[in-house]
PDB file of N, CA and C in Angstrom:
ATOM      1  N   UNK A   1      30.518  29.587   0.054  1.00  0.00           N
ATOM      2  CA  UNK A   1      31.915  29.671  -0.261  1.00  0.00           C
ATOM      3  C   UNK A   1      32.711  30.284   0.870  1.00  0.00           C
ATOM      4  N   UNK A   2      33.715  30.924   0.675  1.00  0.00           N
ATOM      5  CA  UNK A   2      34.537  31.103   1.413  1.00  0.00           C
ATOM      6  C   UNK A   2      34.421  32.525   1.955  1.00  0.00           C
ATOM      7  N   UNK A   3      33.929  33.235   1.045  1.00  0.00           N
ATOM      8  CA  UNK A   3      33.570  34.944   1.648  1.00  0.00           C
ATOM      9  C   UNK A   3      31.497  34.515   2.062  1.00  0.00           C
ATOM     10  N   UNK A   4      32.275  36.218   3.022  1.00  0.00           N
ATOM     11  CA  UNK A   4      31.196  36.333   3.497  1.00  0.00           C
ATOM     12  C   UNK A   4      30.201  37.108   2.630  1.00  0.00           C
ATOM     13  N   UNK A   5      28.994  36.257   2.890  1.00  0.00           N
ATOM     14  CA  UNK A   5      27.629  36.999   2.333  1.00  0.00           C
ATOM     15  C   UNK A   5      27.008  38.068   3.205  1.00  0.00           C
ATOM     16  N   UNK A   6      26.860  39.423   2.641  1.00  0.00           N
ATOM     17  CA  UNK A   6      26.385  40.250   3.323  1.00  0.00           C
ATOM     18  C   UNK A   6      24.795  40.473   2.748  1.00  0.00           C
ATOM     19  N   UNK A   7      23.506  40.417   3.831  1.00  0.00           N
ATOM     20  CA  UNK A   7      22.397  40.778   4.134  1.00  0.00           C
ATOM     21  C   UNK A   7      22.128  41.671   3.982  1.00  0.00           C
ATOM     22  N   UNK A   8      21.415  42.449   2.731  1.00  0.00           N
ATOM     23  CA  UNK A   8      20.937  43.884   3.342  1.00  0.00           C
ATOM     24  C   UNK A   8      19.358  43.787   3.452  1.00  0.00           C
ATOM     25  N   UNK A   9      19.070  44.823   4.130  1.00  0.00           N
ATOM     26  CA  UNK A   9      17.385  45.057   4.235  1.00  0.00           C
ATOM     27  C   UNK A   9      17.159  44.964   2.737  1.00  0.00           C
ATOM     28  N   UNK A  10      15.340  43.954   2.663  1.00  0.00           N
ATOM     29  CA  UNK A  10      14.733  43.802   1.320  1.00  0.00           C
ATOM     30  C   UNK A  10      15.792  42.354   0.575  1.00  0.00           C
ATOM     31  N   UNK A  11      16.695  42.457   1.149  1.00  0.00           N
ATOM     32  CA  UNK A  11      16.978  40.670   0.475  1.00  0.00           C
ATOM     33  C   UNK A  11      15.967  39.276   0.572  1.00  0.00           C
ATOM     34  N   UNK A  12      15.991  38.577   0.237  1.00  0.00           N
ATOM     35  CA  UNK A  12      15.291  37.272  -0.091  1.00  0.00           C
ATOM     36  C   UNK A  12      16.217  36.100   0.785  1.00  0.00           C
ATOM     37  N   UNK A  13      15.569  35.801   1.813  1.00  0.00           N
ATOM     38  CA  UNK A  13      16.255  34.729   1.977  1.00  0.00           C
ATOM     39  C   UNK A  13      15.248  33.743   2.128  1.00  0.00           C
ATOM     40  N   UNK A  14      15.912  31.917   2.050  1.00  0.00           N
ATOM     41  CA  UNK A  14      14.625  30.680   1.693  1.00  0.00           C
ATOM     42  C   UNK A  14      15.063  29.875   2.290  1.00  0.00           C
ATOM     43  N   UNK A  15      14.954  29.037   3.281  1.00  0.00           N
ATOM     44  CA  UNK A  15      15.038  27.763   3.725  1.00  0.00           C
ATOM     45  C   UNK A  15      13.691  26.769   3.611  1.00  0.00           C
ATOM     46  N   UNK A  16      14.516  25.240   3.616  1.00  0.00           N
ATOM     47  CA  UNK A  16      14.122  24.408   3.038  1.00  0.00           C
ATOM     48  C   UNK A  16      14.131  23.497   3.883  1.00  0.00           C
ATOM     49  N   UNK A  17      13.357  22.873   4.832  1.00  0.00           N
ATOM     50  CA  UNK A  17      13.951  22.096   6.068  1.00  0.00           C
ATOM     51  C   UNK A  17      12.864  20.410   5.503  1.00  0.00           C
ATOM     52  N   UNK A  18      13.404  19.201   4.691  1.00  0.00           N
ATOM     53  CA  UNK A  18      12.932  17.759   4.959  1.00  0.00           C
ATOM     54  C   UNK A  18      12.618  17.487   6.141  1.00  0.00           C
ATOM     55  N   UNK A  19      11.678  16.192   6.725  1.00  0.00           N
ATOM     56  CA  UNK A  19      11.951  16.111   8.045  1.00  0.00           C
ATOM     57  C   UNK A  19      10.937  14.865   7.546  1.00  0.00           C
ATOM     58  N   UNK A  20      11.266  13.688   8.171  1.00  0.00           N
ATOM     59  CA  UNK A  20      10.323  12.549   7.999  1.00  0.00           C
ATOM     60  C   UNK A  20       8.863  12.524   8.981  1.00  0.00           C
ATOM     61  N   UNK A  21       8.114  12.289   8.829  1.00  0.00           N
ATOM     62  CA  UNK A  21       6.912  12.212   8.974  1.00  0.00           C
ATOM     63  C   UNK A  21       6.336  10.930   9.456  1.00  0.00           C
ATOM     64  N   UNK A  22       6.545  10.151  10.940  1.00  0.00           N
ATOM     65  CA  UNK A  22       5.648   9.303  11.082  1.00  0.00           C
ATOM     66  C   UNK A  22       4.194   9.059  10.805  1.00  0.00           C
ATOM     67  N   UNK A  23       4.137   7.814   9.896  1.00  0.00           N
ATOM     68  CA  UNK A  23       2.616   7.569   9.456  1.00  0.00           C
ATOM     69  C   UNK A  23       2.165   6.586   9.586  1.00  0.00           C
ATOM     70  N   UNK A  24       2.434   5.545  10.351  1.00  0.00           N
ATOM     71  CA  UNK A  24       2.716   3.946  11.280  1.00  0.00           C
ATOM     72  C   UNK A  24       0.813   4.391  11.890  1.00  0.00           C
ATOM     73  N   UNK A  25       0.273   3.263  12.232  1.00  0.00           N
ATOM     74  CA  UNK A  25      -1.272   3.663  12.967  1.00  0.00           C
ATOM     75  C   UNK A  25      -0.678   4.052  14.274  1.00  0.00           C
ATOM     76  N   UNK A  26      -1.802   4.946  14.910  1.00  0.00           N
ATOM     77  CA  UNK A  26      -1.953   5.270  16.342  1.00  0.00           C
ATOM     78  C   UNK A  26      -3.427   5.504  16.746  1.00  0.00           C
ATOM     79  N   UNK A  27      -3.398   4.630  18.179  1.00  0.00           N
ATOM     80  CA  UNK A  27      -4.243   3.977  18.910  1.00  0.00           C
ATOM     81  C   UNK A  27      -4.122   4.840  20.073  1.00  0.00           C
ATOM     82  N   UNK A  28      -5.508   5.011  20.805  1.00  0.00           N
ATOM     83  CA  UNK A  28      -5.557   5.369  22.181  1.00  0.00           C
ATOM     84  C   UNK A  28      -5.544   4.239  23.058  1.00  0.00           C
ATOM     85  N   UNK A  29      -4.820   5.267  23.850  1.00  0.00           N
ATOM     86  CA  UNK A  29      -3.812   4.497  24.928  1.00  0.00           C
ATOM     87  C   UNK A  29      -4.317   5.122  26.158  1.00  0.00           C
ATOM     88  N   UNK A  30      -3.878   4.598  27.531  1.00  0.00           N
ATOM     89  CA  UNK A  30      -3.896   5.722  28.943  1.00  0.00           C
ATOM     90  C   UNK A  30      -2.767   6.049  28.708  1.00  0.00           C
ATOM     91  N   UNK A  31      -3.213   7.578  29.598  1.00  0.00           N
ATOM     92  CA  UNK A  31      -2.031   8.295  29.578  1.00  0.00           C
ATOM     93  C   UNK A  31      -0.751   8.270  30.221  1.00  0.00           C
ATOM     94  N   UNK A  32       0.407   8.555  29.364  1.00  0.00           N
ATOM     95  CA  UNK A  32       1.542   7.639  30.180  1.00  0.00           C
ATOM     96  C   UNK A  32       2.494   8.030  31.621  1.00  0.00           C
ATOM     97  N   UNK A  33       2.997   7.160  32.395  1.00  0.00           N
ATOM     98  CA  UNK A  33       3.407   7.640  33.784  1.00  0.00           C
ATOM     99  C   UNK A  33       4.778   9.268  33.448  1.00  0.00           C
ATOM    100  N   UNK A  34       5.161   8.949  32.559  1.00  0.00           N
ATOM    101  CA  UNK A  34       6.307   9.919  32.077  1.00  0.00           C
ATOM    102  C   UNK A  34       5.730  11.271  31.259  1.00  0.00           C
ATOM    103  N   UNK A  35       6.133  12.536  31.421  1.00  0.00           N
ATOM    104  CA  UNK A  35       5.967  13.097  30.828  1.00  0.00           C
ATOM    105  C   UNK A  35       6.763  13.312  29.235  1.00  0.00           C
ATOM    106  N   UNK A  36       7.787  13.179  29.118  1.00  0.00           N
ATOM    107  CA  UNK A  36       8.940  12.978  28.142  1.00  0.00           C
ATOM    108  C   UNK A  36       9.346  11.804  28.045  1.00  0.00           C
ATOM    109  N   UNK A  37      10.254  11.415  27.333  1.00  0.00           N
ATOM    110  CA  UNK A  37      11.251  10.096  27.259  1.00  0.00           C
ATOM    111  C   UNK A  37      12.333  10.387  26.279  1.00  0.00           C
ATOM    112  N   UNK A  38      13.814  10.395  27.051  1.00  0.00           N
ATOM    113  CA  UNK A  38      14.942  10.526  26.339  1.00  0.00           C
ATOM    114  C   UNK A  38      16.016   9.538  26.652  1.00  0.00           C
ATOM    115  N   UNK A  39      16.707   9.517  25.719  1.00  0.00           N
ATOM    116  CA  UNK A  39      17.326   8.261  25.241  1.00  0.00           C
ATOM    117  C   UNK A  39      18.619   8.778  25.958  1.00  0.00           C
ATOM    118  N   UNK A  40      19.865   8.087  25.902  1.00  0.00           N
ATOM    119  CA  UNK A  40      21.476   8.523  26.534  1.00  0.00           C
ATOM    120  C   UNK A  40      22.161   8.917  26.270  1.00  0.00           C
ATOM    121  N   UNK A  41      21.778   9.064  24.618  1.00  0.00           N
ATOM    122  CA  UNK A  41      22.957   9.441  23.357  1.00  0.00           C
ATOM    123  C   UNK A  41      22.479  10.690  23.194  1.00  0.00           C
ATOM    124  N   UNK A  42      21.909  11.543  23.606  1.00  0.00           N
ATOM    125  CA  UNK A  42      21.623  13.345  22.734  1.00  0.00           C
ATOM    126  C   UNK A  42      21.016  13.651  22.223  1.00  0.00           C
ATOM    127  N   UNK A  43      21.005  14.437  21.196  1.00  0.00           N
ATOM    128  CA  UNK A  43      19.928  14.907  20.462  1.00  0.00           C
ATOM    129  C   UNK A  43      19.510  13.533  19.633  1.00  0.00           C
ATOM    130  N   UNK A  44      17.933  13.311  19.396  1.00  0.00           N
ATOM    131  CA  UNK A  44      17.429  12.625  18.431  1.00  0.00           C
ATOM    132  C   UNK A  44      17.333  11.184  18.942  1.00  0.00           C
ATOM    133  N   UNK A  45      17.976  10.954  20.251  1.00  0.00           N
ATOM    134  CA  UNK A  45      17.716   9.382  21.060  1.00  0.00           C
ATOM    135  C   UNK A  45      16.758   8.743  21.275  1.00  0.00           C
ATOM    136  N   UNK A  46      15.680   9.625  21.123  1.00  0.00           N
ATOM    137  CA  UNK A  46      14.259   8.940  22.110  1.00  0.00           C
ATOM    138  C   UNK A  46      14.551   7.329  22.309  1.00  0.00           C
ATOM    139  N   UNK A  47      14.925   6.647  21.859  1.00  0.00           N
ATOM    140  CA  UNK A  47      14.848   5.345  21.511  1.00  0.00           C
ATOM    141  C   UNK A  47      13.063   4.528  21.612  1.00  0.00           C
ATOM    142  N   UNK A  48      12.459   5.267  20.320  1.00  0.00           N
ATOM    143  CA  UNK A  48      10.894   4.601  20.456  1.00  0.00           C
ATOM    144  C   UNK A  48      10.950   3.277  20.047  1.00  0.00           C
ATOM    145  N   UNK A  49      10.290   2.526  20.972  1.00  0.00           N
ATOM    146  CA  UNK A  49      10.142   1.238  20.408  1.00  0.00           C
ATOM    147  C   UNK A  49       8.681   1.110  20.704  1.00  0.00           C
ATOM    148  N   UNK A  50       7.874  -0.176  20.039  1.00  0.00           N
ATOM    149  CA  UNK A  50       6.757  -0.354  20.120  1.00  0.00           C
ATOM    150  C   UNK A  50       6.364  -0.333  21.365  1.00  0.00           C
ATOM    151  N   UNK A  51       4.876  -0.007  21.744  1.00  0.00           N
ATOM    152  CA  UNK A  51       4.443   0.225  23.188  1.00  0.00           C
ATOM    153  C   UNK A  51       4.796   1.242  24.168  1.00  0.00           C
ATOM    154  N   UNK A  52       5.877   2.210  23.566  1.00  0.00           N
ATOM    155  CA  UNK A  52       6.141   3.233  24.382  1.00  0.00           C
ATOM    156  C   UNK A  52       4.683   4.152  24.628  1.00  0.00           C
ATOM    157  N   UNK A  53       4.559   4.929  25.418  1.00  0.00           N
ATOM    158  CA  UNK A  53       3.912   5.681  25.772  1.00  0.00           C
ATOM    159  C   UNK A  53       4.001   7.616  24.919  1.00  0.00           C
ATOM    160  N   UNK A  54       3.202   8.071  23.884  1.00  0.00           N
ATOM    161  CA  UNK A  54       3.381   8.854  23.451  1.00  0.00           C
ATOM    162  C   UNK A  54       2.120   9.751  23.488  1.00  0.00           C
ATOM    163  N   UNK A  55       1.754  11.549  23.372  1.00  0.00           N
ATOM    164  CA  UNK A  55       1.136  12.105  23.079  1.00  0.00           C
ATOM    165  C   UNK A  55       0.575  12.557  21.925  1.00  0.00           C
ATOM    166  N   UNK A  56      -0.679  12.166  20.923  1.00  0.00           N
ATOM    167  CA  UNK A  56      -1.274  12.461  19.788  1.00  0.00           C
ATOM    168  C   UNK A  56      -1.547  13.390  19.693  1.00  0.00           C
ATOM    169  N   UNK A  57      -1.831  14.659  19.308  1.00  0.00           N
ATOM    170  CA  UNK A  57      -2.820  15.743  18.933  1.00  0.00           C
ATOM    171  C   UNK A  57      -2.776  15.663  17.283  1.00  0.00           C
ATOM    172  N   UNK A  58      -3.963  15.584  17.256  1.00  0.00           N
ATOM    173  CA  UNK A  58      -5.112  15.751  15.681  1.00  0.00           C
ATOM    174  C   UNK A  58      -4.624  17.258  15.636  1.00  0.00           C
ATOM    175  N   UNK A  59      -5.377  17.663  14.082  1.00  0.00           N
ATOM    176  CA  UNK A  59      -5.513  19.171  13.610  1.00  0.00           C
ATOM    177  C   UNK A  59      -6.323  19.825  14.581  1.00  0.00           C
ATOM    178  N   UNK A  60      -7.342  19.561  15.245  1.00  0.00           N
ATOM    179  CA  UNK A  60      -8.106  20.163  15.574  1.00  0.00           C
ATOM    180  C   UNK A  60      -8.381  19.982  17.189  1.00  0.00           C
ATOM    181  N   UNK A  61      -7.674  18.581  17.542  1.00  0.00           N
ATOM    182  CA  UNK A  61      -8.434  18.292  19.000  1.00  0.00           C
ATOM    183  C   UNK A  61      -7.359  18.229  20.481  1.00  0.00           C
ATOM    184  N   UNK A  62      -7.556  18.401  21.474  1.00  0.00           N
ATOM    185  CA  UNK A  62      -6.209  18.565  22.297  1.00  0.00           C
ATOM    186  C   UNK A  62      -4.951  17.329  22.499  1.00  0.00           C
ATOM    187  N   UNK A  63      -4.336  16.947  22.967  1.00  0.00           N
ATOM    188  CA  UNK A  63      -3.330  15.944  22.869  1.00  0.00           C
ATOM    189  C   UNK A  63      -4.084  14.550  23.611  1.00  0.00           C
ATOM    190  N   UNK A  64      -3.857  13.549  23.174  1.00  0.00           N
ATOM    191  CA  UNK A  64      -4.824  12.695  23.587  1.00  0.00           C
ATOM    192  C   UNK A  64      -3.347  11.615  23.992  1.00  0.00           C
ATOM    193  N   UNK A  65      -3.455  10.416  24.751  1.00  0.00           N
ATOM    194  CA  UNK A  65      -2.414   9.655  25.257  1.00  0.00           C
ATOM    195  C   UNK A  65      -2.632   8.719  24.301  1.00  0.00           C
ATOM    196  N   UNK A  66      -1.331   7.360  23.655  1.00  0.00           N
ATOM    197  CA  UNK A  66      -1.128   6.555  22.514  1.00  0.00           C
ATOM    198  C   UNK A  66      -0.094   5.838  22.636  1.00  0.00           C
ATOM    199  N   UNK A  67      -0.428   4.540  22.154  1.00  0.00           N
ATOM    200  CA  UNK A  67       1.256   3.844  22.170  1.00  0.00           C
ATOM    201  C   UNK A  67       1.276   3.754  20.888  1.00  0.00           C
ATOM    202  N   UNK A  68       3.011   3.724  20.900  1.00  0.00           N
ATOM    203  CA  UNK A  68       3.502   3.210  19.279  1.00  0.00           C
ATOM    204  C   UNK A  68       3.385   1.487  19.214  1.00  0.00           C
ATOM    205  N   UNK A  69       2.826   0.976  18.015  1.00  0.00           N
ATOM    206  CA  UNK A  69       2.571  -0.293  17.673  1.00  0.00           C
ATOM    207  C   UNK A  69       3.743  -0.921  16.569  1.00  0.00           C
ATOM    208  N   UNK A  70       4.411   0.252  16.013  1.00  0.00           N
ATOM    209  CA  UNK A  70       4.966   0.157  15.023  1.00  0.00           C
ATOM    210  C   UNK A  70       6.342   0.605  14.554  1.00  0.00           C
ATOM    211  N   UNK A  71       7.454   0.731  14.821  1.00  0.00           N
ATOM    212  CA  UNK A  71       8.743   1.717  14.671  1.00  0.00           C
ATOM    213  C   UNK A  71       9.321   1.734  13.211  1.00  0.00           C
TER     214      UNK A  71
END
């Protein structure tokens, strides 16, 4: 609202953050000439399209190189 909420020590605060979850297959790939890839428009551009060059890491294993097959 319009006033301010004041914080004191021992309050509760909760955030809630959605966020979509690519789940498309991924394939090993060589690893790609780019380290990053950003798009022209700003935040959130990448512009992935199939065959780009991307980094995997599993739960458990280090980042492995991959293309997208699928957008």
């Amino acid at each position: 609202g319009p006033q301010d909420l004041l914080v004191q020590d021992g309050d509760r605060i909760a955030q809630l953050v959605i966020i979509p979850i690519y789940q498309g297959q991924v394939h090993k790939g060589t690893a790609p000439i780019l380290q990053t890839v950003r798009g022209d428009k700003g935040c959130v551009s990448t512009n992935l399209n199939p065959g780009a060059k991307v980094w995997v890491r599993t739960e458990k294993g280090p980042p492995e190189p991959a293309d997208i097959i699928a957008t």
